[in-house]
C-alpha atoms as a PDB file:
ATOM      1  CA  UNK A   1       0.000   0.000   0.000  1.00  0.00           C
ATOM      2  CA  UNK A   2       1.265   3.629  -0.610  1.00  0.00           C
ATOM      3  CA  UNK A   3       1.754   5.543   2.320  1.00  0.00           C
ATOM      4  CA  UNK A   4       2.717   9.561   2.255  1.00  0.00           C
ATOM      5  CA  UNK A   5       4.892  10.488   5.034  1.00  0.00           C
ATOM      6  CA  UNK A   6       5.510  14.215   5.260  1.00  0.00           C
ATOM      7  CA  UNK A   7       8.663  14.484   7.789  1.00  0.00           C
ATOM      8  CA  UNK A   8      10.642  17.459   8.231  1.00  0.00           C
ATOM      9  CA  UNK A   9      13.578  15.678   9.981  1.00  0.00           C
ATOM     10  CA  UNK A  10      15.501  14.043   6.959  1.00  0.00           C
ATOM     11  CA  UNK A  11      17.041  11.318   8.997  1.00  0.00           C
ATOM     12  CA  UNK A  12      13.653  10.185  11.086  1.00  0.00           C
ATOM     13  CA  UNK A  13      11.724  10.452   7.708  1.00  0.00           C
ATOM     14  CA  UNK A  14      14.605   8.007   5.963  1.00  0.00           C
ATOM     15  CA  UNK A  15      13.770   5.960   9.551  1.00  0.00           C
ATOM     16  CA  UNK A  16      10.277   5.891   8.910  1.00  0.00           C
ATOM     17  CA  UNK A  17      10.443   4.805   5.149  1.00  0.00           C
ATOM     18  CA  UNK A  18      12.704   2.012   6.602  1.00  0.00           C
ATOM     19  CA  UNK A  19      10.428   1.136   9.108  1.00  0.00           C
ATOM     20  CA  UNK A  20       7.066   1.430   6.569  1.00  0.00           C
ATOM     21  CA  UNK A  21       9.652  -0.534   3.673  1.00  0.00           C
ATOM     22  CA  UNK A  22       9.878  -4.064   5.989  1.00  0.00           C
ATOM     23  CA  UNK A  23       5.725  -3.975   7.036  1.00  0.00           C
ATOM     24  CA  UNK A  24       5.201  -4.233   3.039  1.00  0.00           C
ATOM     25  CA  UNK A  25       4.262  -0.203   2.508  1.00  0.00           C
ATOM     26  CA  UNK A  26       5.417   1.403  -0.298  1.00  0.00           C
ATOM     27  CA  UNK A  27       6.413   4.651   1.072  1.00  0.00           C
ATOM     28  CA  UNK A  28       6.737   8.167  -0.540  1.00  0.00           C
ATOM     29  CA  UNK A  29       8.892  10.558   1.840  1.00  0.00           C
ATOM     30  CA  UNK A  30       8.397  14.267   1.388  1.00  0.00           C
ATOM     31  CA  UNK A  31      10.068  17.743   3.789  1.00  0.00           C
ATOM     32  CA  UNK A  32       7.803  20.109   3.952  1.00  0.00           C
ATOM     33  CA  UNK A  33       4.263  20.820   3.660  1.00  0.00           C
ATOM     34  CA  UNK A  34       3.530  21.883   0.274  1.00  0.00           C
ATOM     35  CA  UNK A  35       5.005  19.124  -0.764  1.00  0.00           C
ATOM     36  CA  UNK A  36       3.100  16.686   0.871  1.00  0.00           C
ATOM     37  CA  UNK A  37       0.047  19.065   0.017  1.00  0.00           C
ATOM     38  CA  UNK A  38       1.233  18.540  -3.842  1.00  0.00           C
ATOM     39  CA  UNK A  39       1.386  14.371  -3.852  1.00  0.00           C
ATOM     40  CA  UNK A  40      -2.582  14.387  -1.465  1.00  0.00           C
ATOM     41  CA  UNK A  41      -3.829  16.835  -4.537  1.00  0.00           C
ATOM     42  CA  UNK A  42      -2.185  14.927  -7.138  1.00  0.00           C
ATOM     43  CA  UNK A  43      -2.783  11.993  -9.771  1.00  0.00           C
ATOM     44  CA  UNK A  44      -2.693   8.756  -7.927  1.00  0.00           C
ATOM     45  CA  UNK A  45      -2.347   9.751  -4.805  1.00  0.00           C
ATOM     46  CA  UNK A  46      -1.682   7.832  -1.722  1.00  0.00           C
ATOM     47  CA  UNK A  47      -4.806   7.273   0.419  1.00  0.00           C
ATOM     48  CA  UNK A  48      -2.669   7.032   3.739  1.00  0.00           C
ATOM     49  CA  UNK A  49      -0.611   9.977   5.114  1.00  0.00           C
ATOM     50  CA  UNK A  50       1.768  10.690   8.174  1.00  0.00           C
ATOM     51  CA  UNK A  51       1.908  14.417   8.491  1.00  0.00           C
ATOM     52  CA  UNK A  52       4.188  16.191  10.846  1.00  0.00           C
ATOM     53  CA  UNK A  53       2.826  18.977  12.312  1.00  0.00           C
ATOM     54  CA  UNK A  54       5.397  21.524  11.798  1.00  0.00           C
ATOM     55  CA  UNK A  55       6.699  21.494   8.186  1.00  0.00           C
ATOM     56  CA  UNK A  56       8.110  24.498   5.935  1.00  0.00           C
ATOM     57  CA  UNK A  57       5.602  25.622   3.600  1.00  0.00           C
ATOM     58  CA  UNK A  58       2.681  24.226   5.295  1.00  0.00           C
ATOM     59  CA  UNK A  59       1.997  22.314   8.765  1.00  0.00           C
ATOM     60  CA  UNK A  60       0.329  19.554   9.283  1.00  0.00           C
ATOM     61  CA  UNK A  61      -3.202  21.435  10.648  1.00  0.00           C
ATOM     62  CA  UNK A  62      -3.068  23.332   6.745  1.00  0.00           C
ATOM     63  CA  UNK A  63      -2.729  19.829   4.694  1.00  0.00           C
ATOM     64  CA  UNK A  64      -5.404  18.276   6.581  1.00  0.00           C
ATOM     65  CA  UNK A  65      -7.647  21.813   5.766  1.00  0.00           C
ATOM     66  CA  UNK A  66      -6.971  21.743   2.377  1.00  0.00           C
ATOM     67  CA  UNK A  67      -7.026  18.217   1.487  1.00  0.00           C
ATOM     68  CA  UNK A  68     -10.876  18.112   3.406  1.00  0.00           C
ATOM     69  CA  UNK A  69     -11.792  20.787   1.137  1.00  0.00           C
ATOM     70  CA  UNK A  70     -11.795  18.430  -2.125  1.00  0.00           C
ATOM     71  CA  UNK A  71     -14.347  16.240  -1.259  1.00  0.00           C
ATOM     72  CA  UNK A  72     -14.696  14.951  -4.612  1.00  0.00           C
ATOM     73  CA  UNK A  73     -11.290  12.932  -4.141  1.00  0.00           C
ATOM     74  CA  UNK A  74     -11.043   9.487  -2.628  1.00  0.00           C
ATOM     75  CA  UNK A  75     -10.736   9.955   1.020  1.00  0.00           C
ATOM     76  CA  UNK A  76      -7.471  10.156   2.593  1.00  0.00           C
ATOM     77  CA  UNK A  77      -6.589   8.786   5.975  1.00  0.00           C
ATOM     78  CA  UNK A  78      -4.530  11.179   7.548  1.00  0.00           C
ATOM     79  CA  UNK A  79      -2.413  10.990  10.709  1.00  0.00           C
ATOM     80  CA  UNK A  80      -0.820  13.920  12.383  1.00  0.00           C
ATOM     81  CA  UNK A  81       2.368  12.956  14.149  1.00  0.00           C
ATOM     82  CA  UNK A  82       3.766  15.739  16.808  1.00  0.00           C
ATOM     83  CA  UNK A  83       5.768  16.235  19.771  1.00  0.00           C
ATOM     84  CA  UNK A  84       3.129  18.469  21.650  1.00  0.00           C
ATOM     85  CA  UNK A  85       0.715  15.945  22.931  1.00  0.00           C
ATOM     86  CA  UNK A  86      -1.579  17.772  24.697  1.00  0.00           C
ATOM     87  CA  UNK A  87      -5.303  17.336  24.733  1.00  0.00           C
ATOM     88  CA  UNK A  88      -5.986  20.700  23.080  1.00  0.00           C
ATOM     89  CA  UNK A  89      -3.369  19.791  20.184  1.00  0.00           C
ATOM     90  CA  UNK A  90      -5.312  16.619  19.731  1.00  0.00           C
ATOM     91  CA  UNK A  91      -8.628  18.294  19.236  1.00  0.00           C
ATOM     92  CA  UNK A  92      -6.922  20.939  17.287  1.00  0.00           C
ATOM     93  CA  UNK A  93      -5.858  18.091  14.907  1.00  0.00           C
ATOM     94  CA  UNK A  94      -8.745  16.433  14.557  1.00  0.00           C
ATOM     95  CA  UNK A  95     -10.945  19.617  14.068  1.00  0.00           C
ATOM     96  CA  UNK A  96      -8.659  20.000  11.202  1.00  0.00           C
ATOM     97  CA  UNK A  97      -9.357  17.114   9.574  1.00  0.00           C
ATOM     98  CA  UNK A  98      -7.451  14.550  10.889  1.00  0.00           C
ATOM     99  CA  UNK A  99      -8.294  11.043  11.336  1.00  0.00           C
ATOM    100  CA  UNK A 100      -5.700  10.111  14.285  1.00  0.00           C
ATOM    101  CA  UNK A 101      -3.014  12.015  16.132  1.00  0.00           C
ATOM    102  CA  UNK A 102       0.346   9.935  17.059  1.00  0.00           C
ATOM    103  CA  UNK A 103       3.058  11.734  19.543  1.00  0.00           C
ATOM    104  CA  UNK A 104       7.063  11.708  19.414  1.00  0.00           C
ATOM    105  CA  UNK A 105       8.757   9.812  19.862  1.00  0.00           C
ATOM    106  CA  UNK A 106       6.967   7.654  17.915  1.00  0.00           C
ATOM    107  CA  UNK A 107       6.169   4.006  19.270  1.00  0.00           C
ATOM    108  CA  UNK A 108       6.970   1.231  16.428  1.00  0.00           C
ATOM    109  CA  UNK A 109       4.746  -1.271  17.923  1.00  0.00           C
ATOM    110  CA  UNK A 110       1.871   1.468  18.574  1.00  0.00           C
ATOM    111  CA  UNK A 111       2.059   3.164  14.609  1.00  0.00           C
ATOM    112  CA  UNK A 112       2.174  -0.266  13.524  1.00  0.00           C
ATOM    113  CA  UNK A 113      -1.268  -0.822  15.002  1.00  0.00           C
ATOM    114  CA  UNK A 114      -2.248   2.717  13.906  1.00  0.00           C
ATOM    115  CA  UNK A 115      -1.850   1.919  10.547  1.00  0.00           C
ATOM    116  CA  UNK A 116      -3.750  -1.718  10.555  1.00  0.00           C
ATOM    117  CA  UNK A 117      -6.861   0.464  11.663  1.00  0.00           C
ATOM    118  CA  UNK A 118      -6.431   2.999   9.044  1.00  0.00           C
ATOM    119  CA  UNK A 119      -6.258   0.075   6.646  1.00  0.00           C
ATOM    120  CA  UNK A 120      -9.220  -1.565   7.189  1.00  0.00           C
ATOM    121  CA  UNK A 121     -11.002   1.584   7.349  1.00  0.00           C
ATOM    122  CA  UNK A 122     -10.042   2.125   4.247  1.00  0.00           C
ATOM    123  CA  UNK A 123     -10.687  -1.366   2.801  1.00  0.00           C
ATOM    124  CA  UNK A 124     -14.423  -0.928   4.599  1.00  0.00           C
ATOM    125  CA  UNK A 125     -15.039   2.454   2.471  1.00  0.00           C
ATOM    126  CA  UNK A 126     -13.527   0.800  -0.616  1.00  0.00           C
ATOM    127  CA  UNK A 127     -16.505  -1.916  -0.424  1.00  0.00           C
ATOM    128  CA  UNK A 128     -19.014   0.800   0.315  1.00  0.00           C
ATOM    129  CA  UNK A 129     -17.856   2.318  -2.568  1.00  0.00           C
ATOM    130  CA  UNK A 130     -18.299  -0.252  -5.036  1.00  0.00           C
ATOM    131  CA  UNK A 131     -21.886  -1.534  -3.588  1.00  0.00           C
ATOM    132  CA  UNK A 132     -22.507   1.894  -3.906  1.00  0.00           C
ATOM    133  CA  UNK A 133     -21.688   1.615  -7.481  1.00  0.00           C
ATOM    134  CA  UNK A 134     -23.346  -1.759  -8.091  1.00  0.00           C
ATOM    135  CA  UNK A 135     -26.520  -0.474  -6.826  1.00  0.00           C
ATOM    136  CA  UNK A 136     -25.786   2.806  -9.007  1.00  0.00           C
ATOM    137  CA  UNK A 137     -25.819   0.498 -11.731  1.00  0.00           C
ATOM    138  CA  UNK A 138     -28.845  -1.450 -11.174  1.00  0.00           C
ATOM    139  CA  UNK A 139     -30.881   1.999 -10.684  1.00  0.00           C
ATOM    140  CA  UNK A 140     -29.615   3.015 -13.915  1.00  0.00           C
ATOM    141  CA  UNK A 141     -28.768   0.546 -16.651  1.00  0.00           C
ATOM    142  CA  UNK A 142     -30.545  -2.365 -17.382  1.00  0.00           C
ATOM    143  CA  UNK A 143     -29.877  -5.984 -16.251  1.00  0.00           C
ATOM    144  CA  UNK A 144     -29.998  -7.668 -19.274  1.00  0.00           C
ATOM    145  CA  UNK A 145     -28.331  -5.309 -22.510  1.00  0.00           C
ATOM    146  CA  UNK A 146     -26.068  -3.054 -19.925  1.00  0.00           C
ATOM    147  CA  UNK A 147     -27.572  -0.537 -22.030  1.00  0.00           C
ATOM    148  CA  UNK A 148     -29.806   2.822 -20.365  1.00  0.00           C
ATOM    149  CA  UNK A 149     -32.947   1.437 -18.664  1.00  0.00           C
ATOM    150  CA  UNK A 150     -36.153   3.509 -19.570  1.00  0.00           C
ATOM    151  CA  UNK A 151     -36.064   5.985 -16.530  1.00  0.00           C
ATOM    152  CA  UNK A 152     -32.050   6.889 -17.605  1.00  0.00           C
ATOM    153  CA  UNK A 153     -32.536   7.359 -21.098  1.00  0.00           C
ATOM    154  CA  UNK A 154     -35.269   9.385 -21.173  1.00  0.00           C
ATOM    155  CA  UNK A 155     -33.595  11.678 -18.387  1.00  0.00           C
ATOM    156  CA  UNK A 156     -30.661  11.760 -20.835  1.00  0.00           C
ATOM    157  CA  UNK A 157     -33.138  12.797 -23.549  1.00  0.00           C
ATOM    158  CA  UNK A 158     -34.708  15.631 -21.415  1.00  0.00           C
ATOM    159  CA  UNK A 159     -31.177  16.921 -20.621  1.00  0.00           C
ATOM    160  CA  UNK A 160     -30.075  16.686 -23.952  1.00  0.00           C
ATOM    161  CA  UNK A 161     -32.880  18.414 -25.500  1.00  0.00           C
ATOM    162  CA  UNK A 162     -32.841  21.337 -22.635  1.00  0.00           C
ATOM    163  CA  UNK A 163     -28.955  21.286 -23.791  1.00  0.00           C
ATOM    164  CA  UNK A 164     -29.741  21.971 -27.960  1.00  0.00           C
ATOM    165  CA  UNK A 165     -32.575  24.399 -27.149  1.00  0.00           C
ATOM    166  CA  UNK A 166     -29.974  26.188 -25.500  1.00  0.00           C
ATOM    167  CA  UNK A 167     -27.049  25.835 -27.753  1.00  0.00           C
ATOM    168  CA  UNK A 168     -29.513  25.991 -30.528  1.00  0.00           C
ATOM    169  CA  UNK A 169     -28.311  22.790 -31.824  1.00  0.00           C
ATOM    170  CA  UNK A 170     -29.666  19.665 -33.621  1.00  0.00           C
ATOM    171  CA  UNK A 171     -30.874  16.703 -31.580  1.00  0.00           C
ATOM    172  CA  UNK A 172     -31.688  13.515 -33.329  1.00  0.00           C
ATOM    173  CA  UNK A 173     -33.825  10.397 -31.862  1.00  0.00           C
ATOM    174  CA  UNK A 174     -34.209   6.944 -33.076  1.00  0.00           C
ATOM    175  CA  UNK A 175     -36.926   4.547 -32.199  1.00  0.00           C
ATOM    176  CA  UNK A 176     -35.816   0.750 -32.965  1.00  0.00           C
ATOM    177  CA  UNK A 177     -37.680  -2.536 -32.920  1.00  0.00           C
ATOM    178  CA  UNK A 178     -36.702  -5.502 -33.001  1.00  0.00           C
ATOM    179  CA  UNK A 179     -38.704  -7.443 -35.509  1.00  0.00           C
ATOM    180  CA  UNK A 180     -40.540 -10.122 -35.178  1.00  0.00           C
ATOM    181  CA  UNK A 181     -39.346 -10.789 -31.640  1.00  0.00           C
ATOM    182  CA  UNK A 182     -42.299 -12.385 -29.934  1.00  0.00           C
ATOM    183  CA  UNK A 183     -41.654 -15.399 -33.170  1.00  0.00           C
ATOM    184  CA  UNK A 184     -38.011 -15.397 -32.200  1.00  0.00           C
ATOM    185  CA  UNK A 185     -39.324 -16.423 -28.333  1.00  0.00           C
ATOM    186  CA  UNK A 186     -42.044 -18.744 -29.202  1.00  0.00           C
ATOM    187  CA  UNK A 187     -39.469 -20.753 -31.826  1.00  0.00           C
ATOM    188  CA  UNK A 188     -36.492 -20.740 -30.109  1.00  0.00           C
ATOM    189  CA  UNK A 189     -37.573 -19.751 -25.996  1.00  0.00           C
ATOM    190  CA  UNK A 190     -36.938 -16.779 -24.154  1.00  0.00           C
ATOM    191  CA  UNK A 191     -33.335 -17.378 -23.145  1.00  0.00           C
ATOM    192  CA  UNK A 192     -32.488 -17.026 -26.818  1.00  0.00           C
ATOM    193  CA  UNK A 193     -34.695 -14.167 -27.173  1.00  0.00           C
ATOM    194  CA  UNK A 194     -32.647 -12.538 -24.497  1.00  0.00           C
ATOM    195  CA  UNK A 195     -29.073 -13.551 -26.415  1.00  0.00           C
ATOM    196  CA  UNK A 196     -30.937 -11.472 -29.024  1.00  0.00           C
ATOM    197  CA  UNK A 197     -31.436  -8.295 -26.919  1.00  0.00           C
ATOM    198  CA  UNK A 198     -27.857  -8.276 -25.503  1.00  0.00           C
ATOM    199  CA  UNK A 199     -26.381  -9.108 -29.122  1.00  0.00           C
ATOM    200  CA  UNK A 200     -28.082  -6.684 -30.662  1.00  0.00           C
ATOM    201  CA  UNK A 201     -27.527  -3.889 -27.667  1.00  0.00           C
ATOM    202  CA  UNK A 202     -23.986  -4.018 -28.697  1.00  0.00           C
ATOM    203  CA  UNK A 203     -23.918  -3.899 -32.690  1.00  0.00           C
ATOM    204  CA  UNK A 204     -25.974  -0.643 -31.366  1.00  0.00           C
ATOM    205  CA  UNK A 205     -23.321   0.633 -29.305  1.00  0.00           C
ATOM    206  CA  UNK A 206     -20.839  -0.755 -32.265  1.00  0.00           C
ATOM    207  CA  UNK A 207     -22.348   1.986 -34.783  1.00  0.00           C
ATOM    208  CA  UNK A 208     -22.621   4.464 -32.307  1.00  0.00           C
ATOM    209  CA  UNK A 209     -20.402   7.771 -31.717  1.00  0.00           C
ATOM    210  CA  UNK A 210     -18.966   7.939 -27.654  1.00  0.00           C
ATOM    211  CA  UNK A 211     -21.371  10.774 -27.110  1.00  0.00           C
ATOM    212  CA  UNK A 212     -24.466   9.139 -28.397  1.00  0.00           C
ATOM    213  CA  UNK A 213     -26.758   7.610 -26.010  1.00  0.00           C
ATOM    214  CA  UNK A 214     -28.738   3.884 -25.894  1.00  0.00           C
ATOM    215  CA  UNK A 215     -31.506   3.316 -23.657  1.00  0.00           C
ATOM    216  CA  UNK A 216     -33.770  -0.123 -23.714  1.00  0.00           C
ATOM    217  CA  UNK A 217     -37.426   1.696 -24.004  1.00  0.00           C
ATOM    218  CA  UNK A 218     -38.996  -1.680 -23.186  1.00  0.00           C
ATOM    219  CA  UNK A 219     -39.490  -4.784 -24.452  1.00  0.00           C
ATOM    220  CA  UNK A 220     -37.714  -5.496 -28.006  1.00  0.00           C
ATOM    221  CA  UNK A 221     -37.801  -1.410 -28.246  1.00  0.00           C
ATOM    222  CA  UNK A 222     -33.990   0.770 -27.740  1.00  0.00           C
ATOM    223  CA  UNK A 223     -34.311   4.731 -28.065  1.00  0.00           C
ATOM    224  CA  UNK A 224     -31.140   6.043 -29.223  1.00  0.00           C
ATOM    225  CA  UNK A 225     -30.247   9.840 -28.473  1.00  0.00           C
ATOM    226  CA  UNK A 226     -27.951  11.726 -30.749  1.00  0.00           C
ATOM    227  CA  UNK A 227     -26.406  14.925 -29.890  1.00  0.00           C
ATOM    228  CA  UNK A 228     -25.640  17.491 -32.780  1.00  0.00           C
ATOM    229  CA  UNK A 229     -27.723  15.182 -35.337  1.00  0.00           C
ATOM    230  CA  UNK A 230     -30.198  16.701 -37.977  1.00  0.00           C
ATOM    231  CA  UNK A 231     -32.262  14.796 -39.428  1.00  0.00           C
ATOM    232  CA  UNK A 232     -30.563  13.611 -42.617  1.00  0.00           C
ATOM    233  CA  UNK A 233     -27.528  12.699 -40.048  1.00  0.00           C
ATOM    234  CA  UNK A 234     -29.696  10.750 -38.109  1.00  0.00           C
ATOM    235  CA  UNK A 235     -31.196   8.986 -40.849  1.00  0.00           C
ATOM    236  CA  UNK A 236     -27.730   7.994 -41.789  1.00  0.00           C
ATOM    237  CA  UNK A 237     -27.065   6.645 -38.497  1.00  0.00           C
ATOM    238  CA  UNK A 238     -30.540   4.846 -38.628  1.00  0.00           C
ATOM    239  CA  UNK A 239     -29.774   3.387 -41.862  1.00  0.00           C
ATOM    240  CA  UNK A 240     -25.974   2.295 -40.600  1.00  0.00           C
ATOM    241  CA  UNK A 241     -27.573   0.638 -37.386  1.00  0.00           C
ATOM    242  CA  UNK A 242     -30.237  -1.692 -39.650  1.00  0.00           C
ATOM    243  CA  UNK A 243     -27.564  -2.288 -41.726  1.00  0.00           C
ATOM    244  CA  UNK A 244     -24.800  -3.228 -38.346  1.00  0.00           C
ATOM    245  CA  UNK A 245     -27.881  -6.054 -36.809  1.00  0.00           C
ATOM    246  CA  UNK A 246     -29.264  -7.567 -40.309  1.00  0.00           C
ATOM    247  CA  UNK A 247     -25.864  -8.132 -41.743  1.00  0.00           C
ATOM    248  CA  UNK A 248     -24.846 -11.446 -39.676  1.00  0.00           C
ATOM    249  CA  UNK A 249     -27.393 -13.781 -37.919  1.00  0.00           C
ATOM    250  CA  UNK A 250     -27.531 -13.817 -34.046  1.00  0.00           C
ATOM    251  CA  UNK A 251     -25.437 -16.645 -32.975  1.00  0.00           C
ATOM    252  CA  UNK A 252     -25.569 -18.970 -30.185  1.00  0.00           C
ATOM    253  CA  UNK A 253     -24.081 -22.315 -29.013  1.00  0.00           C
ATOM    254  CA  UNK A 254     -26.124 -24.662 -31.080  1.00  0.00           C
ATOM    255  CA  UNK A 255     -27.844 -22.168 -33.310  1.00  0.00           C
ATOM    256  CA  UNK A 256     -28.593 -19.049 -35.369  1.00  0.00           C
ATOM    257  CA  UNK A 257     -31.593 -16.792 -36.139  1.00  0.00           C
ATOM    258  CA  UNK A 258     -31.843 -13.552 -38.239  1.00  0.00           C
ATOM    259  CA  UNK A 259     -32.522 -10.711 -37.026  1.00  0.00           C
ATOM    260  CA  UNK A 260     -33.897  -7.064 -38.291  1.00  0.00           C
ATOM    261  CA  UNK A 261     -34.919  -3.887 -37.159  1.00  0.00           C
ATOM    262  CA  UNK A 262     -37.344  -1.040 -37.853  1.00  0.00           C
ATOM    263  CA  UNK A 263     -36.204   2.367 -37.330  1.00  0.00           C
ATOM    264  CA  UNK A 264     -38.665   5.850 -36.517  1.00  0.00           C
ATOM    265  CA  UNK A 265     -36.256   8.636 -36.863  1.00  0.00           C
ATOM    266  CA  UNK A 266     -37.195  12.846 -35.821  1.00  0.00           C
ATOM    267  CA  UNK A 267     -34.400  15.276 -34.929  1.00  0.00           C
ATOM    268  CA  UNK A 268     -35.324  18.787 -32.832  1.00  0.00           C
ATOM    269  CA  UNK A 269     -33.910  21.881 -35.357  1.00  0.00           C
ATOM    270  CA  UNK A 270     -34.507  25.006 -33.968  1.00  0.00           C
ATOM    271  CA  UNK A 271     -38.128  24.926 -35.578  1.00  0.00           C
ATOM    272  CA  UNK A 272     -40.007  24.542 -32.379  1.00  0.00           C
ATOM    273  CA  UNK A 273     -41.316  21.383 -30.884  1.00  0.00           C
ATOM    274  CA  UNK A 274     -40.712  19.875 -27.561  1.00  0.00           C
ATOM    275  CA  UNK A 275     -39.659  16.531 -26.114  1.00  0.00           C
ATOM    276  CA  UNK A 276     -42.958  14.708 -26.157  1.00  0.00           C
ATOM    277  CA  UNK A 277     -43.795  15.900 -29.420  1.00  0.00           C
ATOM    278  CA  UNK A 278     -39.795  14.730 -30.899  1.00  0.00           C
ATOM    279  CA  UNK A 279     -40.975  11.091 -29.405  1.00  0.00           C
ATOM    280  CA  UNK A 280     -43.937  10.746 -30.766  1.00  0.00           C
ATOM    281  CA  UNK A 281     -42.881  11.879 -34.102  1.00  0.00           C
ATOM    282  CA  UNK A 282     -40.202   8.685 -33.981  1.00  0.00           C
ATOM    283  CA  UNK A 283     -42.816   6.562 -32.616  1.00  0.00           C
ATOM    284  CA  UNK A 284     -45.127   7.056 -35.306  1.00  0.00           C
ATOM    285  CA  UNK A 285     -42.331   6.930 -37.891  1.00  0.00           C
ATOM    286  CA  UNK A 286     -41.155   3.779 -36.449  1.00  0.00           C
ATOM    287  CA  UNK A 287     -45.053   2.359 -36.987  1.00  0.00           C
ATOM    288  CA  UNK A 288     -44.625   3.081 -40.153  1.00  0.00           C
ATOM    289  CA  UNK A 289     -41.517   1.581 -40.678  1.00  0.00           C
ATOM    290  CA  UNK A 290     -43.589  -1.436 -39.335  1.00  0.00           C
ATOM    291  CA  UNK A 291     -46.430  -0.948 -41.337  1.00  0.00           C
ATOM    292  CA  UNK A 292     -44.763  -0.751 -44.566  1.00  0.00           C
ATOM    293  CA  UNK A 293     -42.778  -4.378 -44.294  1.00  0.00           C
ATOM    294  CA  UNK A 294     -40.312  -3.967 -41.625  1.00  0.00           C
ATOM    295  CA  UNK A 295     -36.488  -3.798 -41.826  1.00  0.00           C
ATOM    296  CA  UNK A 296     -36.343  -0.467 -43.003  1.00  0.00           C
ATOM    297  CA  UNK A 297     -35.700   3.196 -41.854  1.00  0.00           C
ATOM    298  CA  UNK A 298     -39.024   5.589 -42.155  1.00  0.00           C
ATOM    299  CA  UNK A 299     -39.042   9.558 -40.775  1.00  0.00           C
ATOM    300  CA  UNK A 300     -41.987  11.153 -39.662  1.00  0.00           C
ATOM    301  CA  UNK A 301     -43.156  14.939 -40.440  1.00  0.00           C
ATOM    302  CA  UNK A 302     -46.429  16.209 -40.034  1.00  0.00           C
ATOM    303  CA  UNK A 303     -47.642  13.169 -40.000  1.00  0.00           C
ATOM    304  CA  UNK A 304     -46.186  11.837 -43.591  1.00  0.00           C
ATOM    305  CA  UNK A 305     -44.208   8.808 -43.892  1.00  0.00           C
ATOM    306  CA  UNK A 306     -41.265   9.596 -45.754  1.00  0.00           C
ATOM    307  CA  UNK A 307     -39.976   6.213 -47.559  1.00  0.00           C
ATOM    308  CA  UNK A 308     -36.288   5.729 -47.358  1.00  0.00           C
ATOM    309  CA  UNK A 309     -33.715   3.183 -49.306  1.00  0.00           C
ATOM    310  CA  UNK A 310     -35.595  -0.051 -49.325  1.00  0.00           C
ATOM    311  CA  UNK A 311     -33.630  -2.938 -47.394  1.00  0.00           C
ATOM    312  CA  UNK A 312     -31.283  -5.207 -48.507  1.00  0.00           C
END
């Protein structure tokens, strides 16, 4: 484990690193405040720290300050070390930001411990953090594709749209269905259907530009979001996605099936229009899509379906 030690005694800081060196640390010795200050604030940084309390530059109350004052960083265990050991120092440390408070001269046997307990404090908030992402991740993408779920890529719609009425910028949606899906279950069972979903969730995100945006609307049905898109951009990129899923079969152990989609494309330009009104425009351009044989690419304006280049 990396441990910052901020000593400004060169020969008890080359003691310490010793010391830190034969319990399996990895130590990173610095003189003075700023210093230390400069390693806490930088890439990487160490997540333990011995800080002397009087340092050039900065003492060890002023690191503690400023490193609680980024609390956007991983936290930081950090232990004053000092050779006034009164009470009122203590608090003073801790006030600071401090997690413990060690006195010179320093105690092998008693840092030793110290630094077990800031360990496993820090494993504990490690595993908080990661349930904290795994339930982050359940809230927000869904189980099956890894894709958006509904409730995340619709909020990514409404900020997007708020974004290009702002900017004045193109936004273009996508509607697709998968088609035919409820044969694909009934013939081949609903495990296969969902090896369907997840295989064709990722020739999505194949197509797709980093910045665009893939949410499973439900069922068979993904809403795609595409920042900066007009409409003959996004009718492109509709065209390029049919093209990405009904170009090889879905594969399985065992098996195969073809697959299609129908695409209902709109994109926002500065014309007026809102966000319901942009989604139902794709949804009844993806109905027609439907409608007219499936495995095709259809836009919707004032209620006109605009045929596009027939499939393959």
């Amino acid at each position: 484990m990396r441990l910052l030690v901020a000593e400004d005694h060169v020969h008890l800081g080359q003691m310490l690193k010793d010391m830190l060196h034969a319990w399996g640390y990895d130590p990173i010795v610095v003189n003075d405040g700023l210093a230390a200050l400069d390693i806490l604030q930088g890439a990487n940084a160490p997540r333990l720290a011995l800080l002397d309390w009087i340092m050039p530059g900065l003492d060890g109350i002023q690191v503690c300050r400023e490193v609680r004052k980024d609390i956007g960083r991983p936290y930081t265990y950090l232990v004053l070390v000092t050779g006034q050991g009164g009470k009122q120092e203590m608090l003073d440390g801790l006030e600071a930001g401090a997690d413990d408070y060690l006195v010179k001269p320093i105690d092998a046997h008693e840092l030793k411990a110290r630094l077990n307990t800031a360990k496993r404090i820090l494993t504990l908030q490690e595993q908080l953090l990661q349930i904290q992402q795994l339930l982050r991740e359940q809230a927000t993408r869904d189980g099956l594709t890894g894709v958006w779920n509904r409730v995340m890529i619709l909020d990514i719609l409404t900020r997007e749209m708020t974004r290009s009425q702002r900017e004045r910028h193109p936004l273009g949606v996508i509607m697709a269905d998968i088609d035919h899906f409820k044969l694909v279950n009934d013939t081949h069972g609903h495990l296969i259907g969902d090896e369907v979903l997840r295989q064709v969730a990722q020739r999505l995100l194949a197509v797709l530009r980093p910045y665009d945006t893939v949410g499973r609307y439900g069922g068979e049905e993904f809403l795609i979001v595409l920042p900066g898109c007009d409409l003959e951009t996004t009718m492109t990129l509709a065209e390029r996605l049919r093209r990405s899923v009904a170009a090889e079969p879905v594969t399985w152990e065992g098996g195969c099936v073809h697959v299609t989609l129908s695409l209902g494309v709109d994109a926002w330009d500065r014309e007026g229009g809102n966000l319901a009104a942009l989604l139902g425009s794709a949804d009844e351009a993806l109905y027609h899509a439907k409608h007219a044989g499936r495995n095709r690419v259809r836009r919707q304006r004032n209620c006109v379906s605009v045929p596009e280049e027939m499939p393959d």
